[in-house]
Protein backbone atom coordinates (compact mmCIF):
# COMPACT_ATOMS: atom_id res chain seq x y z
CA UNK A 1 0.00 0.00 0.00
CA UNK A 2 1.63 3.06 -1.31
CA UNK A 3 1.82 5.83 1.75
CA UNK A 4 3.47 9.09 2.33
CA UNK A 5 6.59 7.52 3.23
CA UNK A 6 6.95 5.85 0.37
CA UNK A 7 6.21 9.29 -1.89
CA UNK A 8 9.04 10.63 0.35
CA UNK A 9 11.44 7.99 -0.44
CA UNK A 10 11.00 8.21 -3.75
CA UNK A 11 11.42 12.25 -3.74
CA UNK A 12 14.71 11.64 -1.96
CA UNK A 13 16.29 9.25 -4.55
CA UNK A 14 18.66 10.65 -6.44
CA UNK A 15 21.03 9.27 -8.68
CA UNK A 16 23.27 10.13 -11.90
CA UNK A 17 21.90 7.36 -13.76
CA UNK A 18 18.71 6.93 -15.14
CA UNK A 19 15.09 5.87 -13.58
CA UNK A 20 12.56 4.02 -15.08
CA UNK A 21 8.87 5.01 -14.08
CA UNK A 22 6.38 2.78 -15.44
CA UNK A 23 2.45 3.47 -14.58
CA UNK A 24 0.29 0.68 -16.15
CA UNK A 25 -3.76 0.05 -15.50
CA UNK A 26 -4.73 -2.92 -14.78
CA UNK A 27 -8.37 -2.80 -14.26
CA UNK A 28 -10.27 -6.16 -14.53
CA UNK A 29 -13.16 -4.80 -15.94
CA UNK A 30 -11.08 -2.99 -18.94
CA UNK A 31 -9.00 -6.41 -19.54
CA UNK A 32 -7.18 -9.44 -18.27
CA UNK A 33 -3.34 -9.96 -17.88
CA UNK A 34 -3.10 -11.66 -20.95
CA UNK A 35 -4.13 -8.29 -22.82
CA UNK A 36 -2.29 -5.72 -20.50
CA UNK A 37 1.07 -7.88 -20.62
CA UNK A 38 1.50 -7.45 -24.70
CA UNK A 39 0.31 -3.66 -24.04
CA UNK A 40 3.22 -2.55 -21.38
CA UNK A 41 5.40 -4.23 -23.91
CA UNK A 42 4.43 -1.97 -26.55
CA UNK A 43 5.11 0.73 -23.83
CA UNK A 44 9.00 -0.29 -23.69
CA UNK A 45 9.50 -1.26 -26.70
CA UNK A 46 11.57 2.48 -27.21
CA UNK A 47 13.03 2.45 -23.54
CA UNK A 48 16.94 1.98 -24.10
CA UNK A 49 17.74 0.66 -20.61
CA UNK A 50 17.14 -2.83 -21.06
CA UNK A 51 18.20 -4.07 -17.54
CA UNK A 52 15.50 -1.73 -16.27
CA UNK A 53 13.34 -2.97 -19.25
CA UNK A 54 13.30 -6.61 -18.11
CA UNK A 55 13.13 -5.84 -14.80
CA UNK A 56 9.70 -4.65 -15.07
CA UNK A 57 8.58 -7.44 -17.19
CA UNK A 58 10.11 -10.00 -14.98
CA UNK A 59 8.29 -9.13 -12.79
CA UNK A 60 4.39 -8.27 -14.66
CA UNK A 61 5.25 -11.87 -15.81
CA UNK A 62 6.13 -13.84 -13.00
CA UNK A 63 5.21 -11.81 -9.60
CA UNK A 64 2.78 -9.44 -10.45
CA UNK A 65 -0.72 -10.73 -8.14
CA UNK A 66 -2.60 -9.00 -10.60
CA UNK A 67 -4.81 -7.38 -7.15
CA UNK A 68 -5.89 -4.00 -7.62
CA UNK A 69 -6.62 -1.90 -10.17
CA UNK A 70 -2.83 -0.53 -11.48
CA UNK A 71 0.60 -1.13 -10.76
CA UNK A 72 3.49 1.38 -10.05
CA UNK A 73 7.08 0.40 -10.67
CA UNK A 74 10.48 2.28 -10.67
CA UNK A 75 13.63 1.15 -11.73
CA UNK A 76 17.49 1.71 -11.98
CA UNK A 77 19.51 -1.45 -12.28
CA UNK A 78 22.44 0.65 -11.98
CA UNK A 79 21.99 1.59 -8.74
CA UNK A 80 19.86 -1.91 -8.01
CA UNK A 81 16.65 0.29 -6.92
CA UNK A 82 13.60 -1.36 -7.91
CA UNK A 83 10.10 -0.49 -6.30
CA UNK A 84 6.66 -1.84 -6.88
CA UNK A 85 3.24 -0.19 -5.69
CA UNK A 86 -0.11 -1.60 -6.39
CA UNK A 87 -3.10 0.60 -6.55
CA UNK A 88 -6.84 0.07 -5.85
CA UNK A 89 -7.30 2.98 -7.93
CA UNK A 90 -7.20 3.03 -11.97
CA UNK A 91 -4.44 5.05 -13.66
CA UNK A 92 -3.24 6.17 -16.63
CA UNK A 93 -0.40 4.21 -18.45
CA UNK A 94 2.92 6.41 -18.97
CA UNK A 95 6.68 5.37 -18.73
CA UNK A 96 9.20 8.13 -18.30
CA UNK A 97 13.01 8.45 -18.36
CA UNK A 98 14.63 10.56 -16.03
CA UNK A 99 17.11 11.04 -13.64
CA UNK A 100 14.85 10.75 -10.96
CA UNK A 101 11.52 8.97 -10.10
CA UNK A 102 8.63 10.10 -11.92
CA UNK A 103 6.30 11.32 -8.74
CA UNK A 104 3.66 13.60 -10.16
CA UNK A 105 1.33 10.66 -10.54
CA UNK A 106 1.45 9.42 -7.59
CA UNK A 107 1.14 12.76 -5.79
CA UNK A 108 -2.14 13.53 -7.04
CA UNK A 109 -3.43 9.74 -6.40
CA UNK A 110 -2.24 10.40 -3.22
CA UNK A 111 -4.19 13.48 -2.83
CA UNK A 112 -7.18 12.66 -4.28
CA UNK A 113 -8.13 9.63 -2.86
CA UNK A 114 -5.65 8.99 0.86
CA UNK A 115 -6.65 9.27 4.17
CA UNK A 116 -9.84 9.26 4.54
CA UNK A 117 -12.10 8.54 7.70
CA UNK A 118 -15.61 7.47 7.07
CA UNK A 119 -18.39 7.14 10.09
CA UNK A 120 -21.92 5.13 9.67
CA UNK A 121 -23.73 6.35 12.54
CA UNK A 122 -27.24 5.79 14.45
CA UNK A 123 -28.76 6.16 17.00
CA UNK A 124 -26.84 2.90 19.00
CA UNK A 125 -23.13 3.34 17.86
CA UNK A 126 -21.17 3.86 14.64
CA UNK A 127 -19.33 1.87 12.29
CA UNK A 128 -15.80 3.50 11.21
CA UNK A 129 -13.33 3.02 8.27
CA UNK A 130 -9.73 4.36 7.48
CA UNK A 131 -10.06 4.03 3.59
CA UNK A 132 -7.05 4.81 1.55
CA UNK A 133 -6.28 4.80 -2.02
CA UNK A 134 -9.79 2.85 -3.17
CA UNK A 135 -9.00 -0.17 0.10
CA UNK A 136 -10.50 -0.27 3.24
CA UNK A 137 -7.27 -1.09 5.58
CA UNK A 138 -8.79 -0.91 9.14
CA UNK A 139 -12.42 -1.00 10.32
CA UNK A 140 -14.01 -0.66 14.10
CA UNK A 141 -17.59 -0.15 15.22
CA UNK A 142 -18.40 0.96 18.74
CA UNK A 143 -22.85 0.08 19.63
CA UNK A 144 -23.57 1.22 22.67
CA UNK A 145 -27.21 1.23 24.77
CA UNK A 146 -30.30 -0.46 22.60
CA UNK A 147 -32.69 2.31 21.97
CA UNK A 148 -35.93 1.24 22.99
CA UNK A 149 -39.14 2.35 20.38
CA UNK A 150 -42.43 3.50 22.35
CA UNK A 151 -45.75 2.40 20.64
CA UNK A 152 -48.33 5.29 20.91
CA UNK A 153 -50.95 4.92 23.35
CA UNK A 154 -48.76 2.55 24.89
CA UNK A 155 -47.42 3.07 28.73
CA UNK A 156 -44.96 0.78 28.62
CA UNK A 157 -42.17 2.10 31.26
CA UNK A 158 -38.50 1.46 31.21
CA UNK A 159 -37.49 -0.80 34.05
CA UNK A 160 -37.01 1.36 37.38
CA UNK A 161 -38.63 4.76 35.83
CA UNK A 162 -42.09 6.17 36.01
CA UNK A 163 -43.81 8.57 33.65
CA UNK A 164 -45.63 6.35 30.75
CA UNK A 165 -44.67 7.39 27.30
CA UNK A 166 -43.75 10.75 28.17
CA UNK A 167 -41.01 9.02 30.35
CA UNK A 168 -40.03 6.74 28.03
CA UNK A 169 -39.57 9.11 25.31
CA UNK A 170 -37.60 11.04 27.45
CA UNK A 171 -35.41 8.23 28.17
CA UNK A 172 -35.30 7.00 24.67
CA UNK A 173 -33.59 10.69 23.90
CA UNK A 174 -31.04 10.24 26.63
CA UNK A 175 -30.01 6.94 25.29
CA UNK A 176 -29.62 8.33 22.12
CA UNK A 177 -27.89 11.22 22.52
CA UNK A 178 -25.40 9.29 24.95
CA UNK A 179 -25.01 6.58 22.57
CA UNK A 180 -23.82 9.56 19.70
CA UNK A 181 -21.49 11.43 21.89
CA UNK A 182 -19.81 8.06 22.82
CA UNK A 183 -19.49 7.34 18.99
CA UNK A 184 -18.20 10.40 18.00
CA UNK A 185 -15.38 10.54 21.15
CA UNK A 186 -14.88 7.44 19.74
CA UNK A 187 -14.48 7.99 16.12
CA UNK A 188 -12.42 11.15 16.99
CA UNK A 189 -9.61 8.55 18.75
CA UNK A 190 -10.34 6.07 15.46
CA UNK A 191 -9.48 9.24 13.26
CA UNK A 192 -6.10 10.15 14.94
CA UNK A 193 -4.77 6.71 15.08
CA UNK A 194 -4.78 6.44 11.62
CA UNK A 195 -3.97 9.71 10.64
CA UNK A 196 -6.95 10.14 8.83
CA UNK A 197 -7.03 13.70 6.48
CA UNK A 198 -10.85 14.12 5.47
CA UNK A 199 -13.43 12.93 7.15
CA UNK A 200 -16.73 11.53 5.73
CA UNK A 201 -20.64 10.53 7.61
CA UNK A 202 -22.90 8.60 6.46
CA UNK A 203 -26.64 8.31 7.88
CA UNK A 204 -29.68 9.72 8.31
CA UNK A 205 -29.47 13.73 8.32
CA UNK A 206 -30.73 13.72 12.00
CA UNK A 207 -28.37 11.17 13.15
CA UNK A 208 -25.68 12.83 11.13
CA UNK A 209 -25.96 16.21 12.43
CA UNK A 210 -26.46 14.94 15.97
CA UNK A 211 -22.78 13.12 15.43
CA UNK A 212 -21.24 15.98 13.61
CA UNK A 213 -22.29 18.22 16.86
CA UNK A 214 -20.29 16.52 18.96
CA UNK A 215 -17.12 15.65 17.29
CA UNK A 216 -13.94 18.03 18.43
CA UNK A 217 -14.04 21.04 16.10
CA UNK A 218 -10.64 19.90 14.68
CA UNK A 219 -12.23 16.61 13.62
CA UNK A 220 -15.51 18.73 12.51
CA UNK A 221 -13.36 20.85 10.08
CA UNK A 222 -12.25 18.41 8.33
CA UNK A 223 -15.76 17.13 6.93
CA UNK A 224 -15.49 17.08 3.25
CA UNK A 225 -19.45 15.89 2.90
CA UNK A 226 -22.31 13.44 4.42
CA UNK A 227 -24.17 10.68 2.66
CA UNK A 228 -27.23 8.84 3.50
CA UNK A 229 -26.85 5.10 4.15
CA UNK A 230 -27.61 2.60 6.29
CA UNK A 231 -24.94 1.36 8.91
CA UNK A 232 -26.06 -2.55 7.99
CA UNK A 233 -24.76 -1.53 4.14
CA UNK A 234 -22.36 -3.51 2.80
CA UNK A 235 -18.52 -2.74 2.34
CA UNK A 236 -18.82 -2.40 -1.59
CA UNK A 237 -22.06 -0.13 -0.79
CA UNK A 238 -20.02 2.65 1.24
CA UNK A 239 -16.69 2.17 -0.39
CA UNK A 240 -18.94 3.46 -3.74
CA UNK A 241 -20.62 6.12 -2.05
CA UNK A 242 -17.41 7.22 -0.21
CA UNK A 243 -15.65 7.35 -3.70
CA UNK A 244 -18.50 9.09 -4.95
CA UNK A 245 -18.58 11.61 -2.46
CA UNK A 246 -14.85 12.16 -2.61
CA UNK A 247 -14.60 13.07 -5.80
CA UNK A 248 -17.38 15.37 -6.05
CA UNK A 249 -15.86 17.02 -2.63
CA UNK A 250 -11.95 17.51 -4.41
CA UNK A 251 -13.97 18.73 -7.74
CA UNK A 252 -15.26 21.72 -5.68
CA UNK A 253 -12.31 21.86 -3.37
CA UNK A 254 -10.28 22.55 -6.55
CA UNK A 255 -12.51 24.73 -8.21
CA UNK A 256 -12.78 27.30 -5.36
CA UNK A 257 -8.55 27.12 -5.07
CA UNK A 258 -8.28 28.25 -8.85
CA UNK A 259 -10.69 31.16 -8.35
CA UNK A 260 -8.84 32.23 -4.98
CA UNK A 261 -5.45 31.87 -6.90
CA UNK A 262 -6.51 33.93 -9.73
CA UNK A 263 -8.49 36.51 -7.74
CA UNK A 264 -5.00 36.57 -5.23
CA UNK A 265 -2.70 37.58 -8.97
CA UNK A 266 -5.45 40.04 -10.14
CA UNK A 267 -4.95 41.69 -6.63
CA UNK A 268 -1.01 41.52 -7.27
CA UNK A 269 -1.13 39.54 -3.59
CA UNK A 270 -0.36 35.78 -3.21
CA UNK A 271 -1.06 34.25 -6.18
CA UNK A 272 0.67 33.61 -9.63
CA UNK A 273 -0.93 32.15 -13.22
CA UNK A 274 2.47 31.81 -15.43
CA UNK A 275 4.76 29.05 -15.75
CA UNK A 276 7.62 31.76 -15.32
CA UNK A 277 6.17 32.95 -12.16
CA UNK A 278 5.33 29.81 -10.44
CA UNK A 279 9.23 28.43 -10.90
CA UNK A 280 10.60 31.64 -9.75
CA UNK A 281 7.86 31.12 -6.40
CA UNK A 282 9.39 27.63 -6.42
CA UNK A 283 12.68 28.57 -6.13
CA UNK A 284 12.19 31.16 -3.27
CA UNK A 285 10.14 28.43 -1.34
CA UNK A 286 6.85 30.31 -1.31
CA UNK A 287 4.66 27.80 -2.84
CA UNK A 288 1.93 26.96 -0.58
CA UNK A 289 -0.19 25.05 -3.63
CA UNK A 290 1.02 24.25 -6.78
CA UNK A 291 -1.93 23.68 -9.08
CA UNK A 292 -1.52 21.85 -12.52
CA UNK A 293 -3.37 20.22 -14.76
CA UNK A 294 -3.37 16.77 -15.54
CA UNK A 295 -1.07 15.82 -17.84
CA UNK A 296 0.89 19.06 -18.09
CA UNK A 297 4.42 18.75 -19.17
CA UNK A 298 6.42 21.94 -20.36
CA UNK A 299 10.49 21.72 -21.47
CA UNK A 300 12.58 24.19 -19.67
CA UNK A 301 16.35 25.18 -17.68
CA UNK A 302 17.80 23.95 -14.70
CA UNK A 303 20.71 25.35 -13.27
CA UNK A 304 23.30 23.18 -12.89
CA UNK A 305 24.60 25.01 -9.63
CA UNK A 306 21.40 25.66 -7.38
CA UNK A 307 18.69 23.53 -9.50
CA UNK A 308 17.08 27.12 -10.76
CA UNK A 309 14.34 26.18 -12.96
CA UNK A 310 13.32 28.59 -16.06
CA UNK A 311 11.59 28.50 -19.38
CA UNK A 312 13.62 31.68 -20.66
CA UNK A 313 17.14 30.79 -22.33
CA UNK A 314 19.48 32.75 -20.06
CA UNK A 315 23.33 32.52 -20.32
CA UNK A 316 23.91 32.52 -16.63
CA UNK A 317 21.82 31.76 -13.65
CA UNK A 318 20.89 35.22 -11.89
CA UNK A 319 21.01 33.25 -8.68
CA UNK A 320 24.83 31.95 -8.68
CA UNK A 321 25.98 32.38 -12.07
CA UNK A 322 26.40 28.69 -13.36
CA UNK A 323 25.25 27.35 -16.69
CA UNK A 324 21.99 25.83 -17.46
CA UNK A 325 20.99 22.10 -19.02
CA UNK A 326 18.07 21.72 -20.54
CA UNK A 327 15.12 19.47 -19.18
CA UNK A 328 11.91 17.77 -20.78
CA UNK A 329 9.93 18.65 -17.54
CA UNK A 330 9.82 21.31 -15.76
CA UNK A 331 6.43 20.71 -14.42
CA UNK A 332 7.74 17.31 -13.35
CA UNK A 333 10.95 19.10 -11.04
CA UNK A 334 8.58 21.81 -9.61
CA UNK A 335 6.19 19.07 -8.23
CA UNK A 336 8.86 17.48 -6.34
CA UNK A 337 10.39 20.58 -5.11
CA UNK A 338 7.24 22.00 -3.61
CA UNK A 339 6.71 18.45 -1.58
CA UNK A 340 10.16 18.27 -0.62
CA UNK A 341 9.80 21.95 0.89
CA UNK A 342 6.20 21.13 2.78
CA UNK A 343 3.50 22.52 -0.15
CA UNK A 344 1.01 20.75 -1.38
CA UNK A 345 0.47 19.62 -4.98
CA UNK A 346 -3.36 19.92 -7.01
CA UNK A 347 -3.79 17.83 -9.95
CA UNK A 348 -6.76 19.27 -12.00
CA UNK A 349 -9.09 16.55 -13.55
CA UNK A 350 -12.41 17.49 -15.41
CA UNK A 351 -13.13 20.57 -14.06
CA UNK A 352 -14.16 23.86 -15.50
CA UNK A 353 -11.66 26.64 -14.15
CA UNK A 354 -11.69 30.50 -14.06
CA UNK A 355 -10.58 31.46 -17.93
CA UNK A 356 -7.79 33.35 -17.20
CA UNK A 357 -6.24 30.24 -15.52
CA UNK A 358 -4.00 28.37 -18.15
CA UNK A 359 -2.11 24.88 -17.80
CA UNK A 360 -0.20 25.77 -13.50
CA UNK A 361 -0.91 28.50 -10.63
CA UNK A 362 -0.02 28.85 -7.33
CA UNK A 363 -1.04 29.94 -3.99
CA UNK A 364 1.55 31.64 -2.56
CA UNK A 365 2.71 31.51 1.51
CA UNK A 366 3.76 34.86 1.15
């Protein structure tokens, strides 16, 4: 299971030689293995490093579990670094050749679909999932008092209290409400433990707001939507409306960054809309976001003394006055950079954004 750590290791790499990155779907419903194997051939069939070559297809052939929906996997024989990830989440095939790992991809899976905590709640308890990267990897449920139902016109009584129904109902409501606040001090302990990011509840809207009310306001901030469910559903049941909710969450958490990053360079305050701009905020450290869209790639100058990165042809870095070398991906450098310095990275996907936004943006720190 692909975590932070790993995205870390793989941003400290570094090496003179050069690293495979191979990104190849392997959704059973698009195919089997005997139609994706012939396919990542196709994808190396230009790769010159053919140590690196057959260690990927060693190991699609022969130790591959086919589980999950793609496969990550990183090579450099030269420096005998080989890593595999597999991913409950579809990708994209691409294969790059660089002198580093090709991250970008993983970032924005990362992102868009890690650390999530998910609560099913009534009124008895709550049912609670850390689900990361499309897999469910730990589960508890906490059911407290059973809440008893009083028939109208009935005076049934619970034992050792008077009052008829009025007494009962009352009762009924304490229950309840203590059941709730037990499941949400609960799910607030369930959330830390697992380092959980965004936080999802499903249920009924009164049982929902009831939980939301008393979870910790740190935990309640980080509620990126509800959905109404039972808590008897099945795992495939809320792992789909989960997703589903997700996405539609990051779609209109992304949305309202663009227009604050645009609105912030209109202003002339912390924002910037260029490609120019956004390296030179990379190489001060200022990024807070980097926004880009999927798939962007743009050629460029790196600076062979401080790692300076530029579109512009310049005959001397302004910083320490080495010499340039050109690079296929700029993009590519500026996404590690910004994780390696604490930012966080955006990957646009089907979303309508503010015109005057183009391909990458930032929001600055300062």
């Amino acid at each position: 299971m692909f975590s932070q750590k790993d995205l870390q290791e793989l941003l400290d790499f570094k090496t003179e030689h050069p690293v495979l990155s191979v990104y190849l779907n392997t959704d059973p419903s698009k195919g089997t293995a005997d139609a994706y194997k012939p396919r990542l051939r196709s994808m190396l069939k230009d790769v010159e490093s053919k140590d690196d070559v057959g260690n990927v297809i060693q190991y699609v052939d022969f130790e591959f579990d086919w589980s999950g929906r793609g496969v990550v996997l990183f090579s450099c024989a030269a420096e005998d670094y080989f890593r595999v990830f597999s991913i409950a989440v579809p990708i994209r095939d691409r294969v790059r050749i660089s002198e580093r790992p090709h991250v970008k991809p993983l970032a924005d899976i990362l992102d868009f679909y890690g650390g999530y905590g998910i609560a099913v709640v009534d009124k008895i308890g709550a049912r609670l999932f850390y689900f990361h990267l499309g897999e469910i990897l730990k589960e508890s449920e906490l059911s407290g008092e059973s809440v008893r139902r009083t028939k109208r016109g009935g005076g049934s009584q619970a034992p050792g209290r008077r009052g008829g129904t009025a007494g009962q109902t009352n009762y009924t409501k304490e229950v309840a409400e203590r059941n709730i606040k037990e499941a949400a001090d609960f799910s607030a302990k369930f959330f830390s433990e697992n380092n959980v990011r965004r936080v999802m509840i499903g249920g009924t809207d009164k049982n929902v707001n009831a939980f939301r009310s008393h979870l910790p306001k740190a935990w309640q901030s980080l509620i990126v939507g509800t959905f109404p469910i039972s808590k008897t559903a099945s795992h495939v049941e809320i792992m789909d409306r989960a997703l589903q909710v997700g996405y539609e969450a990051e779609r209109l958490k992304q949305t309202r960054l663009v227009q604050m990053i645009v609105t912030s360079e209109a202003k002339g305050q912390a924002g910037v809309i260029d490609l120019e701009d956004t390296l030179n905020a990379v190489h001060d450290g200022r990024i807070q976001t980097l926004v880009i869209r999927e798939g962007y790639r743009a050629p460029g100058y790196r600076c062979q003394g401080c790692g300076y990165l530029t579109t512009e042809v310049l005959s001397s870095c302004p910083f320490c006055e080495n010499e340039f070398e050109e690079i296929t991906d700029a993009v590519e450098l500026a996404v590690r950079r910004v994780m390696r310095d604490g930012g966080e990275v955006e990957v646009l996907r089907d979303i309508e954004v503010e015109q005057d936004f183009n391909q990458v943006g930032a929001l600055l720190r300062y």
